[in-house]
Protein backbone atom coordinates (compact mmCIF):
# COMPACT_ATOMS: atom_id res chain seq x y z
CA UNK A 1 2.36 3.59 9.73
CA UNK A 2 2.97 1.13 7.22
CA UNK A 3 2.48 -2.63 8.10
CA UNK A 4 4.30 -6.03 6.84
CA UNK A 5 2.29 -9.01 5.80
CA UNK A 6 3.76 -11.92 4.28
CA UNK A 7 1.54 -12.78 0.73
CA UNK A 8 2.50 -15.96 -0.98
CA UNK A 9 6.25 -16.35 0.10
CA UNK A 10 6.74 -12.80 -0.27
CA UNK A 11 6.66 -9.93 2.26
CA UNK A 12 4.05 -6.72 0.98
CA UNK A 13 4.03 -3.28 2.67
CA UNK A 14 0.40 -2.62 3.92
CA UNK A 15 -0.97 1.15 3.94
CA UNK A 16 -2.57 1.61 7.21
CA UNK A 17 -5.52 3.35 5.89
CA UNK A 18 -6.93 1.80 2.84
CA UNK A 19 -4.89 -1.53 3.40
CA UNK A 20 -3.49 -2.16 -0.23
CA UNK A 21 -0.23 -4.05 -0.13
CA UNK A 22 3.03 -3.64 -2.02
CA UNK A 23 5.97 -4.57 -2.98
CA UNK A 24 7.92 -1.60 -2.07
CA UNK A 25 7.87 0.21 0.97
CA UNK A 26 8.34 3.66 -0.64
CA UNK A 27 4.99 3.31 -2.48
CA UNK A 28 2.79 2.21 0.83
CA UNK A 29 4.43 5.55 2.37
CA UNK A 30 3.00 7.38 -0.58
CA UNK A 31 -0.07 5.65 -0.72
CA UNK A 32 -0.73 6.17 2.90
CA UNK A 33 0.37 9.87 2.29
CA UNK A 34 -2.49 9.72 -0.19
CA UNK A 35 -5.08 8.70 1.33
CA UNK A 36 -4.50 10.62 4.35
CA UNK A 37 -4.61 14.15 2.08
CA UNK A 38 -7.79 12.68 0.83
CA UNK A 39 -6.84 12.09 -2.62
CA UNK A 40 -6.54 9.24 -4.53
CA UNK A 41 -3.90 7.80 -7.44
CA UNK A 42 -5.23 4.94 -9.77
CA UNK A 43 -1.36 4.80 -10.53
CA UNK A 44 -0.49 3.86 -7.29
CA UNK A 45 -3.39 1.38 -6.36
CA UNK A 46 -2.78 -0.24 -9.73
CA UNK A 47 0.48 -1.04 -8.56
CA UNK A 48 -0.47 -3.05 -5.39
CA UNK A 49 -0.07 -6.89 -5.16
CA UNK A 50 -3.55 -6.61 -2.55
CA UNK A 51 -6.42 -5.47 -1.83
CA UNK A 52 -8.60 -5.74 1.20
């Protein structure tokens, strides 16, 4: 389940396991996809706005 934080003045898409935030809801469902499989993208955590 992805979460919604506000950073700054700006809402960010938390992945429920690792906790990254982003911009777009579409990646945190694919990050969380990730991380549950086990693997990991440096694409897709390069593209988050935080980091736990």
């Amino acid at each position: 389940m992805v979460w919604v934080k506000n950073i700054g003045m700006l809402p960010a898409y938390l992945c429920d396991s690792c906790g990254c935030g982003y911009r777009d809801a579409r990646v945190a469902f694919e990050c969380e996809r990730l991380c549950k499989s086990g693997s990991q993208s440096h694409d897709i955590k390069s593209r988050s706005v935080y980091q736990p």
